[in-house]
Protein backbone atom coordinates (compact mmCIF):
# COMPACT_ATOMS: atom_id res chain seq x y z
CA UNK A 1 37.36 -2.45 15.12
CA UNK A 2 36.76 1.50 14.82
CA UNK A 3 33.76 2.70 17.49
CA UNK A 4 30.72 3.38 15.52
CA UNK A 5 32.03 0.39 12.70
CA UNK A 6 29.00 -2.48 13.60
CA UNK A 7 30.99 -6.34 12.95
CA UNK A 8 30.39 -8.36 9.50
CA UNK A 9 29.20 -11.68 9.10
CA UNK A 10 31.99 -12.45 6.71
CA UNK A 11 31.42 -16.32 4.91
CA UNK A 12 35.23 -17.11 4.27
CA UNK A 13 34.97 -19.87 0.96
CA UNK A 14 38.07 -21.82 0.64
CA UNK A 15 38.58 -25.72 0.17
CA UNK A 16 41.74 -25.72 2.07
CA UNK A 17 41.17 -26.29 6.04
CA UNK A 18 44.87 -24.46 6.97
CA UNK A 19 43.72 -21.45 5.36
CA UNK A 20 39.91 -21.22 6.25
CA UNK A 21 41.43 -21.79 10.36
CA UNK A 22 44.13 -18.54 9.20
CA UNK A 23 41.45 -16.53 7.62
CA UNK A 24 38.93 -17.18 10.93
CA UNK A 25 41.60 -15.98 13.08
CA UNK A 26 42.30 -12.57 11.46
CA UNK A 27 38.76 -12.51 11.23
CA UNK A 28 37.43 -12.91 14.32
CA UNK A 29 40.96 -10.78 15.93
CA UNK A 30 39.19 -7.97 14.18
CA UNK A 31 36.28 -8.19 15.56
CA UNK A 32 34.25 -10.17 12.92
CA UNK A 33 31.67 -13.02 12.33
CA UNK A 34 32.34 -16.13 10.21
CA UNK A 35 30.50 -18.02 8.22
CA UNK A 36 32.52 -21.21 6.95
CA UNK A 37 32.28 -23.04 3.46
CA UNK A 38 34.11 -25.89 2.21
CA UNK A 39 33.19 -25.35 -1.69
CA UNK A 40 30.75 -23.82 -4.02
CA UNK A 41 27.50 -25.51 -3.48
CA UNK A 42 28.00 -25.38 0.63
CA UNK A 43 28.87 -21.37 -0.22
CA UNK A 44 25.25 -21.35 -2.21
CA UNK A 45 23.42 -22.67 0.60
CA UNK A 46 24.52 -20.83 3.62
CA UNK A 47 24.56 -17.51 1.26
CA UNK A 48 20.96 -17.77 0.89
CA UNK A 49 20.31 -18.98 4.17
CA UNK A 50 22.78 -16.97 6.56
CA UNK A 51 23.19 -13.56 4.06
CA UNK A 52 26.97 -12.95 4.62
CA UNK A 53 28.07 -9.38 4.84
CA UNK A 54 30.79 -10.30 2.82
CA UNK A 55 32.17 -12.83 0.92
CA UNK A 56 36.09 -13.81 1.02
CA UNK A 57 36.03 -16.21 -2.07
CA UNK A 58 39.01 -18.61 -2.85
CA UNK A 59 39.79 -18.58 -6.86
CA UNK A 60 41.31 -22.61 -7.10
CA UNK A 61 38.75 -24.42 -5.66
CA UNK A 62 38.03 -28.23 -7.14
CA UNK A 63 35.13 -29.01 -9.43
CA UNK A 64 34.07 -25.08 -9.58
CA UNK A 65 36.61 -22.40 -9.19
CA UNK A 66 35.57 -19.40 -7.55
CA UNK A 67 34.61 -16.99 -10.50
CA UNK A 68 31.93 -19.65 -10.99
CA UNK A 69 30.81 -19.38 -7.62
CA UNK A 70 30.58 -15.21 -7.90
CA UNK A 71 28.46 -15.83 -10.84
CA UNK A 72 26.23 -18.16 -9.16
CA UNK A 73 26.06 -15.88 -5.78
CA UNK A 74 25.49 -12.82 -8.15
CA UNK A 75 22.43 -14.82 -9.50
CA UNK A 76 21.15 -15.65 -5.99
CA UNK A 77 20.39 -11.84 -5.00
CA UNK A 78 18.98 -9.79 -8.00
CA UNK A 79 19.13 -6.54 -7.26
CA UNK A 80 21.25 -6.96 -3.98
CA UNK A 81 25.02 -6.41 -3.98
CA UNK A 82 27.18 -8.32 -1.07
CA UNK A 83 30.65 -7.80 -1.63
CA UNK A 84 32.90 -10.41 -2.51
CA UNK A 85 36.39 -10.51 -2.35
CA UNK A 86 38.53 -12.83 -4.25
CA UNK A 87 41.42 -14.85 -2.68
CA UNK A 88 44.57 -16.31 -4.83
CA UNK A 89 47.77 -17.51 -4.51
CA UNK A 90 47.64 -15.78 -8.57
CA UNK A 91 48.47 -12.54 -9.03
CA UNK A 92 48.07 -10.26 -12.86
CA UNK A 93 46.25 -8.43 -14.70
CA UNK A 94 44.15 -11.16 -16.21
CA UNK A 95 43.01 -13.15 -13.01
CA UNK A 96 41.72 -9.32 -11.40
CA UNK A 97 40.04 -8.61 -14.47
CA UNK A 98 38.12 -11.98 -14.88
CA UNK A 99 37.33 -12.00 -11.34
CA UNK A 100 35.78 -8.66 -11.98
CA UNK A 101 34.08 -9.72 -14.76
CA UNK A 102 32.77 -13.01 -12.66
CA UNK A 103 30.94 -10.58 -10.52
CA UNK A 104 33.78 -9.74 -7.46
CA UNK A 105 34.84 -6.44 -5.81
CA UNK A 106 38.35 -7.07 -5.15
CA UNK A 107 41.13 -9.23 -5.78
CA UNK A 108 43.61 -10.01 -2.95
CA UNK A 109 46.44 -12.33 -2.95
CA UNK A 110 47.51 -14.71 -0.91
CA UNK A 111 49.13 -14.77 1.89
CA UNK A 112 46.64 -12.12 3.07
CA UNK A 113 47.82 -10.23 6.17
CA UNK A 114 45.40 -8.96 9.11
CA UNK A 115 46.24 -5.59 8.35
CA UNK A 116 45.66 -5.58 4.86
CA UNK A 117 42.18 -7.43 5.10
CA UNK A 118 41.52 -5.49 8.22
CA UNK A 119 41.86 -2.10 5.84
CA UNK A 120 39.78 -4.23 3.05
CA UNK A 121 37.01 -4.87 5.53
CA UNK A 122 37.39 -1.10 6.84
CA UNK A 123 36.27 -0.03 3.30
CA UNK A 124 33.43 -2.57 2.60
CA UNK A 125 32.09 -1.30 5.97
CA UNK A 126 31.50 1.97 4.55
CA UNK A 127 30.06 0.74 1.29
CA UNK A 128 27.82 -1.32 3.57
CA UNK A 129 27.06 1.91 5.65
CA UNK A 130 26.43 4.74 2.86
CA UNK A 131 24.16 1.39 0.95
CA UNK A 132 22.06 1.53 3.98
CA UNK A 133 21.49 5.09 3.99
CA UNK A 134 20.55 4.82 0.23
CA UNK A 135 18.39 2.18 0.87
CA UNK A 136 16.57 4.46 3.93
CA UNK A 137 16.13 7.31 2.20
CA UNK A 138 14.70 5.47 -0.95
CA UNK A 139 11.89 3.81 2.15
CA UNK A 140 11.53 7.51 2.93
CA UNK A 141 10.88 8.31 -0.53
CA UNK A 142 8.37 5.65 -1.17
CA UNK A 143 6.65 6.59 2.22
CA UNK A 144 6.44 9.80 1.28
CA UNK A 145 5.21 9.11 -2.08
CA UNK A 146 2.33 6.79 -0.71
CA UNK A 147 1.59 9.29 1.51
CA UNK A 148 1.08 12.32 -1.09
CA UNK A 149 -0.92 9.62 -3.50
CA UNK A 150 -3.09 9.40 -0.39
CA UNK A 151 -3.91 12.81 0.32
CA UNK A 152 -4.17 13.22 -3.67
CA UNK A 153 -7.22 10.28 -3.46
CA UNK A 154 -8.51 10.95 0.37
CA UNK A 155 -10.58 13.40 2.05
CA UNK A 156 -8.43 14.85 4.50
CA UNK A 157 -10.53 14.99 7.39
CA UNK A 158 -12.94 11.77 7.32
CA UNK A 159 -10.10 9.59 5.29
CA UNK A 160 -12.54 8.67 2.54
CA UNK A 161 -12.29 8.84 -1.06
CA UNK A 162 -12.81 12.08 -2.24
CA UNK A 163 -13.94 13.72 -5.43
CA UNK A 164 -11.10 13.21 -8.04
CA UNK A 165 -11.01 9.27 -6.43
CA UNK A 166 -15.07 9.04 -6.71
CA UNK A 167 -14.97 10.30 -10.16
CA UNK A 168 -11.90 7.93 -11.10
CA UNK A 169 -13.74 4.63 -9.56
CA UNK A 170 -17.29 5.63 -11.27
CA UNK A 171 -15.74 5.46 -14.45
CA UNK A 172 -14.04 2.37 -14.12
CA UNK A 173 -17.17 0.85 -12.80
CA UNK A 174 -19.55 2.08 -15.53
CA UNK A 175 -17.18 0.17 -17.93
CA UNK A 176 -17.02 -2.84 -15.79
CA UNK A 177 -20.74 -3.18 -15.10
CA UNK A 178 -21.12 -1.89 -19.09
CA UNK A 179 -19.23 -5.24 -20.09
CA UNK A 180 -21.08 -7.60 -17.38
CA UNK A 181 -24.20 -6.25 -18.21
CA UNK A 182 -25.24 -5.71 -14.66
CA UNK A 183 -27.08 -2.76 -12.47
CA UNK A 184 -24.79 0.19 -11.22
CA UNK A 185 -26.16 2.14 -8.50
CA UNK A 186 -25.12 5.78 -7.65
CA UNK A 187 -26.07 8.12 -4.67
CA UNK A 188 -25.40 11.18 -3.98
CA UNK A 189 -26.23 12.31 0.16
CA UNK A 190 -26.33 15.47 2.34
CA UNK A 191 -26.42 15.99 6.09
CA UNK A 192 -29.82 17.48 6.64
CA UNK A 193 -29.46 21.58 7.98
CA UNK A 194 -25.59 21.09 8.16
CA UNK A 195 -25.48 24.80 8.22
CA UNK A 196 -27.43 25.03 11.26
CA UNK A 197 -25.64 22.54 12.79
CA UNK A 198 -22.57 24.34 12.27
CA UNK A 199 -24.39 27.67 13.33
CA UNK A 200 -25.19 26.27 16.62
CA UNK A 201 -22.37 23.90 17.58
CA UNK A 202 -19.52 25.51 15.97
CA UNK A 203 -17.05 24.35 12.94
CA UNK A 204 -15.50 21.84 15.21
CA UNK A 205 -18.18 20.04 16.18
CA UNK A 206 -19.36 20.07 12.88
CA UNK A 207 -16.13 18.46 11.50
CA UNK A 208 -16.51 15.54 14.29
CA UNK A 209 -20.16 15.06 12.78
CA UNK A 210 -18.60 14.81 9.31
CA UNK A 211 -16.40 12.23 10.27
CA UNK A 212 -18.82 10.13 12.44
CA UNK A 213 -21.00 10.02 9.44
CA UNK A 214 -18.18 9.42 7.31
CA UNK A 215 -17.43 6.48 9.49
CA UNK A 216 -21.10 5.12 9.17
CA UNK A 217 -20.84 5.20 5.24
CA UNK A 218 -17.47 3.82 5.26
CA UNK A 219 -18.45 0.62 7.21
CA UNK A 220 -21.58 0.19 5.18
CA UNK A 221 -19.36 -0.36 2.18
CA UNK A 222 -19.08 -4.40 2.41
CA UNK A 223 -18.15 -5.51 -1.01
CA UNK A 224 -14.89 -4.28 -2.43
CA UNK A 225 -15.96 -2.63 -5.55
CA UNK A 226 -18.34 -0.54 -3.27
CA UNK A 227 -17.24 3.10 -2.62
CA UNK A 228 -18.31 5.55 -0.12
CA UNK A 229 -16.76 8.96 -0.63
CA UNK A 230 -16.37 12.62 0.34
CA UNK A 231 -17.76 14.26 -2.80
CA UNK A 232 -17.69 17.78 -1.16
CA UNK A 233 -18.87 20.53 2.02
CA UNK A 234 -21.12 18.08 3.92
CA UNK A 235 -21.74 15.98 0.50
CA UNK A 236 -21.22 12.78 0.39
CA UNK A 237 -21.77 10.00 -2.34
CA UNK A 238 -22.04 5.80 -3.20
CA UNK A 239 -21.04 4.25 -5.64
CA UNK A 240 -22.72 0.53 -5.52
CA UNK A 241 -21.49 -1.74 -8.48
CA UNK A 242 -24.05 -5.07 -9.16
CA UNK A 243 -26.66 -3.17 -7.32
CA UNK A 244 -30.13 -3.15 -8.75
CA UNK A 245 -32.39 -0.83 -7.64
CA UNK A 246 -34.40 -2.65 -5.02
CA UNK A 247 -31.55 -3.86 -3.47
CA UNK A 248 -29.54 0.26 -3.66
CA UNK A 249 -33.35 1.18 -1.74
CA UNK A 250 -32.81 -1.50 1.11
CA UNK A 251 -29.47 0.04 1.12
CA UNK A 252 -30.39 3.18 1.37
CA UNK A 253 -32.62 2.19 4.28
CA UNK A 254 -30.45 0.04 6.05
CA UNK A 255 -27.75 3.11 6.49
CA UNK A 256 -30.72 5.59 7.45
CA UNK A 257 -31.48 3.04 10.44
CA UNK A 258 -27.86 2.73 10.73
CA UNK A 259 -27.18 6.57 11.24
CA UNK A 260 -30.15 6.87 13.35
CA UNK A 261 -28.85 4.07 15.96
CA UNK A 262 -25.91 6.06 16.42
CA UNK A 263 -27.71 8.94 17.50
CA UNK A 264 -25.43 12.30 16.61
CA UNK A 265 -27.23 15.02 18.77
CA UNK A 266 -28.41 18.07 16.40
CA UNK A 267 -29.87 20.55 18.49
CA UNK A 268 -31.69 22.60 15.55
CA UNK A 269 -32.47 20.57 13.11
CA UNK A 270 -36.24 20.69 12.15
CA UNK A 271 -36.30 17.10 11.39
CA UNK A 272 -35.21 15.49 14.51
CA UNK A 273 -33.05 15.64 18.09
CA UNK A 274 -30.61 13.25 15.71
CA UNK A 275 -28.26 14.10 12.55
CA UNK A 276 -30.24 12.33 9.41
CA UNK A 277 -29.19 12.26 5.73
CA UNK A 278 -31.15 13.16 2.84
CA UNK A 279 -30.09 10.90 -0.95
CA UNK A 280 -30.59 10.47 -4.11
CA UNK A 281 -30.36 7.54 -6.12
CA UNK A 282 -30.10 6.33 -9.67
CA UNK A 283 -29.57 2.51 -10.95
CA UNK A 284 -28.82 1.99 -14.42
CA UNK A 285 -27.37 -1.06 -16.47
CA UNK A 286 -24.84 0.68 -18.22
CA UNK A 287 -24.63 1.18 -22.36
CA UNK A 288 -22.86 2.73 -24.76
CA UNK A 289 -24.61 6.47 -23.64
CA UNK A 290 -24.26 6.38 -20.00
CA UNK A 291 -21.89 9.11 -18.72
CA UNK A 292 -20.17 9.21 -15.41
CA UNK A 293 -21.64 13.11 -15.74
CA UNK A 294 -25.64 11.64 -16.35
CA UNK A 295 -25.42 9.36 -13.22
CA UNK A 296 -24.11 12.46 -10.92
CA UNK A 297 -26.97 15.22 -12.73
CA UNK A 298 -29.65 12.56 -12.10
CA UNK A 299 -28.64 11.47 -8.58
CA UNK A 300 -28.79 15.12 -7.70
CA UNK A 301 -32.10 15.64 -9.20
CA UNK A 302 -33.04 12.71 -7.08
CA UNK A 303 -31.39 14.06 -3.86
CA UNK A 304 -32.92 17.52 -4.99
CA UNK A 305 -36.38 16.00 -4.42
CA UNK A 306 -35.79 14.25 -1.21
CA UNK A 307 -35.02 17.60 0.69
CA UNK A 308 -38.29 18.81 -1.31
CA UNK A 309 -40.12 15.91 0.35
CA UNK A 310 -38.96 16.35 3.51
CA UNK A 311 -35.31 14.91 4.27
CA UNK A 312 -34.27 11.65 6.58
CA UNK A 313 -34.86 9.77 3.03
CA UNK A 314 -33.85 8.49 -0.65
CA UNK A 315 -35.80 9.42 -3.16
CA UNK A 316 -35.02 7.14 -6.49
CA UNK A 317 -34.80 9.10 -9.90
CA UNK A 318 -36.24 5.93 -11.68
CA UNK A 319 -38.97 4.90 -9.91
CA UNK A 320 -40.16 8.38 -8.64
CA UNK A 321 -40.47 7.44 -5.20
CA UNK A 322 -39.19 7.25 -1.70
CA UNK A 323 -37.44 5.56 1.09
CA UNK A 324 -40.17 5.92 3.23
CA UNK A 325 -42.93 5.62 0.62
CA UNK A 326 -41.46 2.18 -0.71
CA UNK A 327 -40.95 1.19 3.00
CA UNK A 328 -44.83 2.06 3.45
CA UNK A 329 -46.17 0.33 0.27
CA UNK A 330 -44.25 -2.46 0.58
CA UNK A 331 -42.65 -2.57 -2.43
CA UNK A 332 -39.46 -4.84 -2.63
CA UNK A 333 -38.81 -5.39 0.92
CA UNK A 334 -35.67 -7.33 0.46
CA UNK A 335 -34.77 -7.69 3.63
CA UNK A 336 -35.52 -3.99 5.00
C-alpha cells in the first residue's frame, strides 16, 4: 500500500470458497480488510452492519445473481455511494453494461490478478479520499451557514434574540394566541441610568452588565414559546405567550427580585447601590386588529411611565398601574 493510502474494509461476495480464500489473499497481501459473504442475503446483512469500503461482487451466484444484489445494496444506502466492483468469469459488452445499470462501478473478469485489483483498489481509494473532502467541506458549509443564521437572529454580545428575531416570534405568536383565543403578554425593559453607568464604569463594564442582565432574562424564560430578547442599546424586551395579565405582573416582579438578588454594583445610579430595570407591559387576547406594531407603541408608553414614576418597576398599559402599587394593594398576588 502507497504511504498516506489508509486500508479498505473490502466485503469480497462470492459463493465459491476457492475463490473467496484467492480473493482474501490478494487482499489482505495489499494491505486490506475483508469482510466475507457466502451469497446475497449474508452480503445484505454484514453491508448494513459492517459498512464495507468496497464491495467485490461475484455476477453467477445461485438463487440471486449479483446485479440483484447491487440493486438491493444500492437500496440499503440512499444517498451513500460504496463502490462495488463486479467479478465474472463473463466478459462483453452486455454483462459491463447491465452491471452498470444494476448499480456497479466496475466490471473485472476473472481470474483477477493482485496487480490489477491492487491498481482497481488504488483508484477507489482516491474516490473514497476526494468523497471525504466533499463531504467535509459540505459540514463546513452547513457550520458556517448555522453560524451566519445565528448571528442574523442573535444579539452578538448577550446571545439573545435580537430585534429582527423578536419581531419574527411576536408575529407568529399574535397569530397563535389569535387562534387559541388566549392572553399574549409583551414587555418592553430598560436598565435604569445606563448612561451613567457607562459614564462612570466605562463601555466595558457596561457590556458585562448587559450581558449579566441578559443572562437574568434569559433564564427567566421557562416555557418554550417564551422569548427574552435584545431589542436594542440597553433595551431589552418579553414576549410571554398564554400570559394574562396578573400572571405577566408576578412576572414582572419575580425578575425585579431576581435582578436585585444578583446584586450588579452601579455606583451612580439615583435609584440604588444595585443595577434595576424599569418595564412596560401590555396583555391582550389577540383579534383581528392587533398589530405586532400596537403591542410595541403601547408597551413603550407603558415603560415610558414607569421611568416617570420612578424606575425599579412595571407599569401595565391596561390597568394603569404599577409593580409596586399592585404589590402594595394587593391586587392579584399570584404567587408574588
Amino acid at each position: 500500500m502507497q504511504a498516506g493510502q489508509e486500508l479498505l474494509r473490502v466485503m469480497v461476495v462470492d459463493d465459491d470458497r476457492l475463490q473467496r480464500m484467492l480473493a482474501r489473499a490478494a487482499l489482505e497481501s495489499l494491505g486490506h480488510r475483508v469482510i466475507e459473504c457466502v451469497d446475497g442475503h449474508e452480503a445484505l446483512q454484514k453491508f448494513s452492519a459492517q459498512r464495507p469500503d468496497v464491495v467485490l461482487l461475484d455476477v453467477e451466484m445461485p438463487e440471486h445473481d449479483g446485479y440483484w444484489v447491487a440493486q438491493q445494496l444500492r437500496a440499503a444506502e440512499p444517498g451513500g455511494w460504496t463502490p462495488i466492483l463486479f467479478l465474472s468469469g463473463l466478459a462483453g459488452d452486455e454483462e459491463f453494461s447491465r452491471g452498470i445499470e444494476a448499480g456497479g462501478d466496475d466490471f473485472l473478469s476473472k481470474p483477477v490478478t493482485t496487480r490489477l485489483l491492487g491498481a482497481k483498489l488504488r483508484a477507489m481509494q482516491r474516490l473514497l479520499a476526494m468523497r471525504r473532502k466533499l463531504e467535509e467541506r459540505s459540514e463546513e458549509l452547513r457550520q458556517a451557514n448555522a453560524q451566519l443564521e445565528q448571528l442574523s437572529t442573535h444579539d452578538a454580545l448577550t446571545g439573545l434574540p435580537n430585534r429582527r428575531a423578536l419581531d419574527a416570534h411576536l408575529h407568529q405568536e399574535i397569530a397563535a394566541c389569535r387562534r387559541e383565543g388566549q392572553a399574549l403578554s409583551v414587555a418592553l425593559l430598560d436598565i435604569d441610568h445606563f448612561k451613567r453607568f457607562n459614564d462612570r464604569l466605562g463601555h466595558l463594564a457596561g457590556d458585562e452588565c448587559l450581558r449579566r442582565v441578559g443572562q437574568v432574562l434569559a433564564e427567566a424564560c421557562l416555557r418554550p414559546r417564551d422569548m427574552a430578547g435584545r431589542y436594542g442599546g440597553e433595551e431589552f424586551a418579553l414576549i410571554l405567550p398564554l400570559t394574562p395579565l396578573s400572571g405577566a405582573m408576578t412576572y414582572a416582579r419575580g425578575l425585579l427580585r431576581t435582578l436585585a438578588q444578583r446584586e450588579i454594583q452601579h455606583p451612580d445610579s439615583p435609584v440604588g447601590p444595585f443595577v434595576t430595570l424599569s418595564g412596560g407591559l401590555t396583555t391582550c387576547v389577540p383579534d383581528d386588529s392587533t398589530t405586532a406594531e400596537g403591542l410595541l407603541l403601547r408597551a413603550d408608553d407603558a415603560l415610558y411611565q414607569a421611568k416617570a414614576k420612578g424606575r425599579n418597576r412595571f407599569f401595565s398599559y391596561e390597568m394603569k398601574l404599577d409593580s409596586r402599587e399592585q404589590r402594595n394593594s394587593g391586587w392579584a398576588e399570584l404567587g408574588g
